[in-house]
Every structure is written in structure tokens, then in C-alpha cells.
PDB file of N, CA and C in Angstrom:
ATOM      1  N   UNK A   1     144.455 127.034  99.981  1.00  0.00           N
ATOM      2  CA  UNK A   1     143.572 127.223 101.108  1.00  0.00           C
ATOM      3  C   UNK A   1     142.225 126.536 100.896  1.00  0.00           C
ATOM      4  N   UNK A   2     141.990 126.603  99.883  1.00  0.00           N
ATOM      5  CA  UNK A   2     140.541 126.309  99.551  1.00  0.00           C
ATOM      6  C   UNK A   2     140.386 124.298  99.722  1.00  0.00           C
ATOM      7  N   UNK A   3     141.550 123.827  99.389  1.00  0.00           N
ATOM      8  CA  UNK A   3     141.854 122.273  99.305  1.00  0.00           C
ATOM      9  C   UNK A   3     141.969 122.423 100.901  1.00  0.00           C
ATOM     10  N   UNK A   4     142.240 122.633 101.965  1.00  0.00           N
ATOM     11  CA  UNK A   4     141.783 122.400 103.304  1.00  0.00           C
ATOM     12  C   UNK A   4     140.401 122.380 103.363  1.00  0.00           C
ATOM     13  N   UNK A   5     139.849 124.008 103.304  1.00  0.00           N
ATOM     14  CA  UNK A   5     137.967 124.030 103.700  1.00  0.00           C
ATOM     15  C   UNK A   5     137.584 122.529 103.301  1.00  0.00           C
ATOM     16  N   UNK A   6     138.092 122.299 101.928  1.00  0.00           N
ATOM     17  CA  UNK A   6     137.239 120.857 101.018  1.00  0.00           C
ATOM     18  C   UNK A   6     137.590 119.675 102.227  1.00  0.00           C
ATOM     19  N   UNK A   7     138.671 119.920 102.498  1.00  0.00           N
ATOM     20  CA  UNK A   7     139.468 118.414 102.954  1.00  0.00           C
ATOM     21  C   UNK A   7     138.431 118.574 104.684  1.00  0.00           C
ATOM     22  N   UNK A   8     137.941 119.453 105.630  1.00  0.00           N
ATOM     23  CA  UNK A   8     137.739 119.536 106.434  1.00  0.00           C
ATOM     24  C   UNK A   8     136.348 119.266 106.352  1.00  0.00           C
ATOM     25  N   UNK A   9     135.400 119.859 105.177  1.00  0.00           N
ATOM     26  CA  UNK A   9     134.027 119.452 104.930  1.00  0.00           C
ATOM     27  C   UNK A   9     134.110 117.727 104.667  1.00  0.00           C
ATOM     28  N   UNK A  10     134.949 117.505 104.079  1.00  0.00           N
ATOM     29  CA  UNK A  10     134.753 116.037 103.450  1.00  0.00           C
ATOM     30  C   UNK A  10     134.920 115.088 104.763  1.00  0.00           C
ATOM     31  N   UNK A  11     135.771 115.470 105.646  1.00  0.00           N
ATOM     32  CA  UNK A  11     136.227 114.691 106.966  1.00  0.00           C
ATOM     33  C   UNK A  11     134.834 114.933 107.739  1.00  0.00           C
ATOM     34  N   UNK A  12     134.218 116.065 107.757  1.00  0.00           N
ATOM     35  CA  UNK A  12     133.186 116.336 108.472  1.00  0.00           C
ATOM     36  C   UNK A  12     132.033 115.249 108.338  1.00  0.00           C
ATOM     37  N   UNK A  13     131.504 115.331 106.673  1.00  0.00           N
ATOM     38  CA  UNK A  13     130.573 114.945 106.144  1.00  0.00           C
ATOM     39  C   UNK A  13     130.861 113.167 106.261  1.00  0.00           C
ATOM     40  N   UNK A  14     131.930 112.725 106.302  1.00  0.00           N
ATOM     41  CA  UNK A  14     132.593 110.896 106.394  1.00  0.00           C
ATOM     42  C   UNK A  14     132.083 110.986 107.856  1.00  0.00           C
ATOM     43  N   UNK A  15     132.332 111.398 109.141  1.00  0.00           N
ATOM     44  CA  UNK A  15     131.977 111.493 110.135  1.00  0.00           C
ATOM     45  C   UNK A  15     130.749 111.124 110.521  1.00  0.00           C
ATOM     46  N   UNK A  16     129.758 112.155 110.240  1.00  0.00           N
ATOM     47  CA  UNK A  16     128.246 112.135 110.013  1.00  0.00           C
ATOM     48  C   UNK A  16     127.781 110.606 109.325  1.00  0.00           C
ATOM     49  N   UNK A  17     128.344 110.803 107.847  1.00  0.00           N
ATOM     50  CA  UNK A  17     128.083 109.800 107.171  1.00  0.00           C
ATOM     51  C   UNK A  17     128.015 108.084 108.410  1.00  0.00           C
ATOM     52  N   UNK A  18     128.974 107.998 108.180  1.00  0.00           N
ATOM     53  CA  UNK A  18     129.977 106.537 108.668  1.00  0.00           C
ATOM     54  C   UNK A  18     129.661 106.382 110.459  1.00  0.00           C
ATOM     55  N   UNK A  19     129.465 107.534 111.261  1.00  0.00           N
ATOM     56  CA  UNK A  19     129.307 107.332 112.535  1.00  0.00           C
ATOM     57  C   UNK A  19     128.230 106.201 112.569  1.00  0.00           C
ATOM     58  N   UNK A  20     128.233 105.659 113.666  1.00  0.00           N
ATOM     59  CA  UNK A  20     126.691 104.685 114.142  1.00  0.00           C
ATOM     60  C   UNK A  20     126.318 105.268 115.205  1.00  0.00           C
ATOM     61  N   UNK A  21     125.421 105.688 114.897  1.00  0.00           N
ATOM     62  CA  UNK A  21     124.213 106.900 115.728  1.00  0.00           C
ATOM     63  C   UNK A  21     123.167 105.979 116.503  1.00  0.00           C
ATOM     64  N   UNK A  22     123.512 104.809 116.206  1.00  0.00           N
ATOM     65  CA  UNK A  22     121.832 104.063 116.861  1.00  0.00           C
ATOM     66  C   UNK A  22     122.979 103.443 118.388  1.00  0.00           C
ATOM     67  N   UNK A  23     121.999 103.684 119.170  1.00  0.00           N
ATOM     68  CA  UNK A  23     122.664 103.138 120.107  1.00  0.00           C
ATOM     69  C   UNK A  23     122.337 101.954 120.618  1.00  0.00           C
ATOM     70  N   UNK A  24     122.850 101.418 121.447  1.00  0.00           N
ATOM     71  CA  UNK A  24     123.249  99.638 121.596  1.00  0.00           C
ATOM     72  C   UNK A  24     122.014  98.835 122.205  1.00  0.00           C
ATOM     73  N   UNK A  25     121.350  97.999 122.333  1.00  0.00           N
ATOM     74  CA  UNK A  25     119.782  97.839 122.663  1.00  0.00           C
ATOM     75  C   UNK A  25     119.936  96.792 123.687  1.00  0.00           C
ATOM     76  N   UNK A  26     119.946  97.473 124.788  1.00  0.00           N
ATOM     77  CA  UNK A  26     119.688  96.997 126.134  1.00  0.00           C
ATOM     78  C   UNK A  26     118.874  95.300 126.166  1.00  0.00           C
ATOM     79  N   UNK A  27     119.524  94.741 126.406  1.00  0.00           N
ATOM     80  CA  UNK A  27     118.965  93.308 125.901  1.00  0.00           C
ATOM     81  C   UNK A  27     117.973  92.986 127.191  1.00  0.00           C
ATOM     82  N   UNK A  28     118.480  93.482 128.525  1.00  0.00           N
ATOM     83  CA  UNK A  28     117.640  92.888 129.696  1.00  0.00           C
ATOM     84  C   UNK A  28     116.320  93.865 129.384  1.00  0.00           C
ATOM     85  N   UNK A  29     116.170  95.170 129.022  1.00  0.00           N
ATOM     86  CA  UNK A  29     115.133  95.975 128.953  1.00  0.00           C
ATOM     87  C   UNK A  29     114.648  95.268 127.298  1.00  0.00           C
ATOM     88  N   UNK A  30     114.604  94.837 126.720  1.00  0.00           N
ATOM     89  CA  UNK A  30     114.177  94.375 125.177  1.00  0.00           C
ATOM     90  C   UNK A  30     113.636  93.270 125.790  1.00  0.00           C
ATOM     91  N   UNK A  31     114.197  92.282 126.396  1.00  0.00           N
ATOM     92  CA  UNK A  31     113.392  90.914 126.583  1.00  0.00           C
ATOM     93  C   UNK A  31     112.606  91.108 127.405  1.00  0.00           C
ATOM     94  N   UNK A  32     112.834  92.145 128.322  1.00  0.00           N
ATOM     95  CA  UNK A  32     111.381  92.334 129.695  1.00  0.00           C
ATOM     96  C   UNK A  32     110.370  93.129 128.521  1.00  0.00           C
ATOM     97  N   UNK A  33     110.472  93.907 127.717  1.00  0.00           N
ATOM     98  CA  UNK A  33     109.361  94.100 126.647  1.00  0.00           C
ATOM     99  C   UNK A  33     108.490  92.922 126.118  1.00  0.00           C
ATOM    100  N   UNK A  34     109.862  91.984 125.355  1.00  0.00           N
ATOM    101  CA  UNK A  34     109.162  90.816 124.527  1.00  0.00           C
ATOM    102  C   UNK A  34     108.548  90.092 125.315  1.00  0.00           C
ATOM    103  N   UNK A  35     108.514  89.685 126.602  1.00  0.00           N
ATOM    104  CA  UNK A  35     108.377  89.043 127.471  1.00  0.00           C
ATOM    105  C   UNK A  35     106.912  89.519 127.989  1.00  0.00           C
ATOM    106  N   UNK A  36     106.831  91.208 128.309  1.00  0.00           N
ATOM    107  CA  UNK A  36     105.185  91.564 128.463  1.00  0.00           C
ATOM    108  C   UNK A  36     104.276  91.717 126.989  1.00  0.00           C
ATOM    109  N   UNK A  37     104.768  91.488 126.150  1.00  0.00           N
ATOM    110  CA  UNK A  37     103.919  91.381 125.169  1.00  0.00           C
ATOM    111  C   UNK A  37     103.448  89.815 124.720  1.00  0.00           C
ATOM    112  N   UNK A  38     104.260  89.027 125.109  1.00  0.00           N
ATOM    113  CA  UNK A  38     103.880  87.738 124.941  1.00  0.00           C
ATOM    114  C   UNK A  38     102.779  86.947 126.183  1.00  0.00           C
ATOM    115  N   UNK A  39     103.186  87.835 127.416  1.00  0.00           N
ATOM    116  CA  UNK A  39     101.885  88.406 128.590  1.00  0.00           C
ATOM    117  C   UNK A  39     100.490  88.316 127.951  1.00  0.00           C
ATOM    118  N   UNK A  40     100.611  89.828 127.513  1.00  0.00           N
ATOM    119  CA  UNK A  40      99.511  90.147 126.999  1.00  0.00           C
ATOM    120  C   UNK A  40      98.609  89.316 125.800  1.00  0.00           C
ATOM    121  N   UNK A  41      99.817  88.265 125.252  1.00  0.00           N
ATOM    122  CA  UNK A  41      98.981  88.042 123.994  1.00  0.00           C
ATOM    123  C   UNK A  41      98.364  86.047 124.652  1.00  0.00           C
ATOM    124  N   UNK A  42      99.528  85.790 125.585  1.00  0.00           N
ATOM    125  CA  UNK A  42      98.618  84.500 126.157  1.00  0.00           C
ATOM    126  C   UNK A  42      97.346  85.162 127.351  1.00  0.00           C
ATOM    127  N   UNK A  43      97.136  86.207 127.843  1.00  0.00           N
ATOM    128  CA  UNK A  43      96.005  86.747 128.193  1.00  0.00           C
ATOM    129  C   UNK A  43      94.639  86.719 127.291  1.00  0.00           C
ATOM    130  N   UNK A  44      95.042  87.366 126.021  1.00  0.00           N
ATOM    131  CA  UNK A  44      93.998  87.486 124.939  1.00  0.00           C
ATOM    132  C   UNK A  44      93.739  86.138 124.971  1.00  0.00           C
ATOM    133  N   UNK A  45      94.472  85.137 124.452  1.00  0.00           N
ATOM    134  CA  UNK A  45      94.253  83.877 124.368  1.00  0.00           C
ATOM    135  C   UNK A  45      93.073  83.252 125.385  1.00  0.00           C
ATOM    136  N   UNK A  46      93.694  83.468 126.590  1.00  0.00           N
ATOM    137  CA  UNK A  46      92.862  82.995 127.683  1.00  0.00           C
ATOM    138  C   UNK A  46      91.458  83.972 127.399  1.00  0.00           C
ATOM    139  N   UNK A  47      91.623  85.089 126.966  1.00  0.00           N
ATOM    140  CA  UNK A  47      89.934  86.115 126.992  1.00  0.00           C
ATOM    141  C   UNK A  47      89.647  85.428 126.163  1.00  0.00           C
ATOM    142  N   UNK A  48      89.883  84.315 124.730  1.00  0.00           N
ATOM    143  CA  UNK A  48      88.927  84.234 123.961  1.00  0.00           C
ATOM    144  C   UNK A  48      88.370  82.517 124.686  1.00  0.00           C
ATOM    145  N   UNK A  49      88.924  82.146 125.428  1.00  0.00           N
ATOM    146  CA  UNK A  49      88.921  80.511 125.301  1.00  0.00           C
ATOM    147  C   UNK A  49      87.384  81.186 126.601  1.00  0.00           C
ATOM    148  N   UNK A  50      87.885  81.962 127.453  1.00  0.00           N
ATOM    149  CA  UNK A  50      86.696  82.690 127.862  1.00  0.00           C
ATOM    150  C   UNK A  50      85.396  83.005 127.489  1.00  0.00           C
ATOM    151  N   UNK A  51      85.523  83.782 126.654  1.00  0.00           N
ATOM    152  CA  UNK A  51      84.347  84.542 125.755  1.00  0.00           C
ATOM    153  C   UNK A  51      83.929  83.127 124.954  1.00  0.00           C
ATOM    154  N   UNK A  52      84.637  82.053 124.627  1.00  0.00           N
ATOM    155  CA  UNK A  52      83.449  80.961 124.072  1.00  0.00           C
ATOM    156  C   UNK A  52      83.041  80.893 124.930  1.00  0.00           C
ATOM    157  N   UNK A  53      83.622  79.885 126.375  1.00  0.00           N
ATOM    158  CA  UNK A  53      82.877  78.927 127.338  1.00  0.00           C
ATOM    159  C   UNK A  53      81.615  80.351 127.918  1.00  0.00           C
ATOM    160  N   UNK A  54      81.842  81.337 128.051  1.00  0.00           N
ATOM    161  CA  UNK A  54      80.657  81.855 128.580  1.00  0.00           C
ATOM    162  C   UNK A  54      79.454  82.331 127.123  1.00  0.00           C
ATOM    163  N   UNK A  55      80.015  81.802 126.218  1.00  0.00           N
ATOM    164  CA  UNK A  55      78.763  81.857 125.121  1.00  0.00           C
ATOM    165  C   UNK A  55      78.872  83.100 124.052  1.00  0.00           C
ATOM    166  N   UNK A  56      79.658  84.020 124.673  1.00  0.00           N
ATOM    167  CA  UNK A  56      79.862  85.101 123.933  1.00  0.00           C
ATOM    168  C   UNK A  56      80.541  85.618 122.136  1.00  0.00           C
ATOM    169  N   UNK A  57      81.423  84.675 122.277  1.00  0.00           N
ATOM    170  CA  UNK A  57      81.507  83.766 120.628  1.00  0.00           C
ATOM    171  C   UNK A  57      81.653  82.528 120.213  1.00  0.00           C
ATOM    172  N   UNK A  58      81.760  82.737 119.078  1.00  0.00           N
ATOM    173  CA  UNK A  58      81.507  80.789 119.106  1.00  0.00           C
ATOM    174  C   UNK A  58      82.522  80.344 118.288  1.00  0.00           C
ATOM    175  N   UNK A  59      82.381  79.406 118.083  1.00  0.00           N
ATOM    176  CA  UNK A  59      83.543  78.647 118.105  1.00  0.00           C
ATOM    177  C   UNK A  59      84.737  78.764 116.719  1.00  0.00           C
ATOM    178  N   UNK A  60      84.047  79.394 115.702  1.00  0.00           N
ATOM    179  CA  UNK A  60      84.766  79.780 114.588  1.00  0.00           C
ATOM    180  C   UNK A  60      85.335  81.182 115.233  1.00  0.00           C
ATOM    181  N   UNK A  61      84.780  82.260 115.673  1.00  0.00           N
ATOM    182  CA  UNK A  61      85.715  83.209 115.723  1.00  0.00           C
ATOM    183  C   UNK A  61      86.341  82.834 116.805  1.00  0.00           C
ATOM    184  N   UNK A  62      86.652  81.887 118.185  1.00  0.00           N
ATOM    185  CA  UNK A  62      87.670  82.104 118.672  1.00  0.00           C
ATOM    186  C   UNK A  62      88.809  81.286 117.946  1.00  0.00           C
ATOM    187  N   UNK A  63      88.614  80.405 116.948  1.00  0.00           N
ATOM    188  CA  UNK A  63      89.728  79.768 116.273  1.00  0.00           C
ATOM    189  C   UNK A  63      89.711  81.104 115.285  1.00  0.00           C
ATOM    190  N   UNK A  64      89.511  81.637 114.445  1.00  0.00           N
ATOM    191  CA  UNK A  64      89.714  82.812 113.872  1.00  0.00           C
ATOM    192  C   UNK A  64      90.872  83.781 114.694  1.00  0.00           C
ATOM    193  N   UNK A  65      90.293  83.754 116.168  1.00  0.00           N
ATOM    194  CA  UNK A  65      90.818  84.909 117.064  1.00  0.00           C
ATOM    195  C   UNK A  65      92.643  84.385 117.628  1.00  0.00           C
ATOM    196  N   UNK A  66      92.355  82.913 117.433  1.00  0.00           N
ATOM    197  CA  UNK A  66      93.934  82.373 117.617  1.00  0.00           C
ATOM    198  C   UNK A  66      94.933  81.966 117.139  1.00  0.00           C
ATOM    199  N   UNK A  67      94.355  82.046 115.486  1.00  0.00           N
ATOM    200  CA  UNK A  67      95.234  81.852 114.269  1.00  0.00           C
ATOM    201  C   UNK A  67      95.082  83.440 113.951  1.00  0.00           C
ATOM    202  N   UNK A  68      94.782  84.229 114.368  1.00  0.00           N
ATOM    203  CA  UNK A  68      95.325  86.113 114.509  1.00  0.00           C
ATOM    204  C   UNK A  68      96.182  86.430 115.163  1.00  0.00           C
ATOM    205  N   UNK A  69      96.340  85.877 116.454  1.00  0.00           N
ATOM    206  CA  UNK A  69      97.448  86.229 117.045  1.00  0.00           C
ATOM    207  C   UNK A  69      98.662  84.997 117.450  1.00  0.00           C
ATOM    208  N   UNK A  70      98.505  83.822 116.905  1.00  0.00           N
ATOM    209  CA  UNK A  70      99.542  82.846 116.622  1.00  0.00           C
ATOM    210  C   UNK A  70     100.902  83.481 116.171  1.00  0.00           C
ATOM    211  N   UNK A  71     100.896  83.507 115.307  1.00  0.00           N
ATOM    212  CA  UNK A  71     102.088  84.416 114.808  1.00  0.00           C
ATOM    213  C   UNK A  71     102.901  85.037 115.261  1.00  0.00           C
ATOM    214  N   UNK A  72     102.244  86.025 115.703  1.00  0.00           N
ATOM    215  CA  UNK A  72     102.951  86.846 116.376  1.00  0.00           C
ATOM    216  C   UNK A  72     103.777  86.234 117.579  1.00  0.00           C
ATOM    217  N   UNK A  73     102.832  85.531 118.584  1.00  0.00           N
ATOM    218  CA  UNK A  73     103.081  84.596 119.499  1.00  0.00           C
ATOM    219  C   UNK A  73     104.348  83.775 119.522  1.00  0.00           C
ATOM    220  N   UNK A  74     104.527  83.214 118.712  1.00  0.00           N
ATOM    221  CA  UNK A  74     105.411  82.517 118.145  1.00  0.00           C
ATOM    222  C   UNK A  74     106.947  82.985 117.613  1.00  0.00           C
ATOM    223  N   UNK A  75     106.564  84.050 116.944  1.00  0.00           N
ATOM    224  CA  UNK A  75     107.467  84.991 116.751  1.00  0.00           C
ATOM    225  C   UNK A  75     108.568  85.703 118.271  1.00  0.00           C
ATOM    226  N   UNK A  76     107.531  85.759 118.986  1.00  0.00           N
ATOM    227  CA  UNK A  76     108.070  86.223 120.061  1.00  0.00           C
ATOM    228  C   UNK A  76     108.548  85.164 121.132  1.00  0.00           C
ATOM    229  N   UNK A  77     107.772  83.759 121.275  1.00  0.00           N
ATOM    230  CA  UNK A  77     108.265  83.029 121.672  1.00  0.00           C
ATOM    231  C   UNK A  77     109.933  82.457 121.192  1.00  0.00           C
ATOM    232  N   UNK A  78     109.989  82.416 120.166  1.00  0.00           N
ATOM    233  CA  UNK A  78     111.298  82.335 119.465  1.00  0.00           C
ATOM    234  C   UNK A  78     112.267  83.149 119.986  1.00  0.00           C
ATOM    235  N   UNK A  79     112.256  84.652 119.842  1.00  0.00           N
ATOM    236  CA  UNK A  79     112.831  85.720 120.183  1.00  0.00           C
ATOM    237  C   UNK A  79     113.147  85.446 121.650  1.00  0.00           C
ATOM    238  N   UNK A  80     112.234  84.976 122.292  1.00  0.00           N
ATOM    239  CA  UNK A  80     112.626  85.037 123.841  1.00  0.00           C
ATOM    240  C   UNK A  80     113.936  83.561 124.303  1.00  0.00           C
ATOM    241  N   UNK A  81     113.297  82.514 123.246  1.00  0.00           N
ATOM    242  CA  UNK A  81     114.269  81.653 123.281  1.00  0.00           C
ATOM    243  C   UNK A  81     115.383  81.734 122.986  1.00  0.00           C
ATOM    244  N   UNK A  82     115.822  82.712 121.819  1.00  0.00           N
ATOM    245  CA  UNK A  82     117.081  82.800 121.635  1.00  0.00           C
ATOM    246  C   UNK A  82     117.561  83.380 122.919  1.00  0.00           C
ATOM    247  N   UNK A  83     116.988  84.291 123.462  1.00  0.00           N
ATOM    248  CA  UNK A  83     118.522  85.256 124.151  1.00  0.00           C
ATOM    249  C   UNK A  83     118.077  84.437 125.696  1.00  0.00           C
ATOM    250  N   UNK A  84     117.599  83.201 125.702  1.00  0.00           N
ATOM    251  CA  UNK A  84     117.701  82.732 126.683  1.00  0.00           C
ATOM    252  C   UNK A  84     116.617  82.533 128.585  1.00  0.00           C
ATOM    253  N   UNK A  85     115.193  82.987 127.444  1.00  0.00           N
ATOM    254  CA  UNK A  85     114.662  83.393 128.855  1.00  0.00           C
ATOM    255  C   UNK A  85     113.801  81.973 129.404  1.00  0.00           C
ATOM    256  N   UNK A  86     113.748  81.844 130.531  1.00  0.00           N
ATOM    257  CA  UNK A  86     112.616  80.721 130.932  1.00  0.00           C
ATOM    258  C   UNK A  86     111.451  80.593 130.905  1.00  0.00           C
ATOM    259  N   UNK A  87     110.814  79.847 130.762  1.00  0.00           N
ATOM    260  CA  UNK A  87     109.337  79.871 130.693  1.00  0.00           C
ATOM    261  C   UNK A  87     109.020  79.855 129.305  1.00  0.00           C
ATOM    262  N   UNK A  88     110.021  79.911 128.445  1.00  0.00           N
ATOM    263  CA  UNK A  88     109.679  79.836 126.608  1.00  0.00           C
ATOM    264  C   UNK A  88     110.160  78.627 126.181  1.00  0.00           C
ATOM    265  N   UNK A  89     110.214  77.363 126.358  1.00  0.00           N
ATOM    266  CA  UNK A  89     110.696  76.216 126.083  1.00  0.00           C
ATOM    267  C   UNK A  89     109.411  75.318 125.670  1.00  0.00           C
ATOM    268  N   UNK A  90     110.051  74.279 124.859  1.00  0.00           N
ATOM    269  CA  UNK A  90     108.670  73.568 124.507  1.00  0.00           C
ATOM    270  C   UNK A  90     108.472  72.642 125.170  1.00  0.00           C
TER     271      UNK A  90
END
């Protein structure tokens, strides 16, 4: 009797274990994400090219301010290219 309980915990615990619990990632809702964050970050861009021409920083921190968020930029531009979106091409 006792080699069942074991055999039924162990099937239990493989279950738990081995299942894939993450669920499947909506690709049209993921790229409309990557897509407003790459929004937001050619916005910043445009606020700093801004904030020079009206005097407000100068010219080292907005190159400072665009090799900060390059990266990322890029990163996401990539991302958007793979799964195919427009407007991310070189």
C-alpha cells in the first residue's frame, strides 16, 4: 500500500515539476508594447535635441543623453525587426 501513496506523490510532484506554467506570449500584444516603448524613447530623443536648441543643455549632455538611451533603442529596434513590424527598417 504504501508503494502506491509513494508512486502517486512522485506522479504528483513530476507533474508540478515538468508542467510549463508560463503561458504563451501574445506576440501582437508584446510588439504593440515594444513598439510604445521605442515611442517613448524616439520622443526623449526629440526632448533632448529640444532642450539644446532652446538652450537648456548643452551640447555634451544631450550627446551624453543619447548614448543613454541608444541601446536600449536599438535593442528594441532589432526586436521589432525580427517579428516583422514596419517602420523599423534601415
Amino acid at each position: 500500500m504504501e508503494w502506491v501513496v509513494l508512486a502517486v506523490v512522485a506522479g504528483v510532484a513530476a507533474l508540478l515539476v515538468g508542467w510549463p506554467w508560463t503561458r504563451p506570449v501574445d506576440a501582437p500584444t508584446a510588439s504593440m508594447a515594444l513598439a510604445e516603448r521605442r515611442e517613448m524613447l524616439l520622443a526623449d530623443l526629440a526632448e533632448l535635441d529640444l532642450d539644446l536648441a532652446e538652450g537648456r543643455i548643452s551640447a555634451a549632455d544631450r550627446l551624453e543623453g543619447r548614448r543613454a538611451l541608444a541601446p536600449e533603442l536599438r535593442a528594441l529596434s532589432e526586436q521589432l525587426r525580427a517579428l516583422g513590424q514596419p517602420g523599423t527598417a534601415r
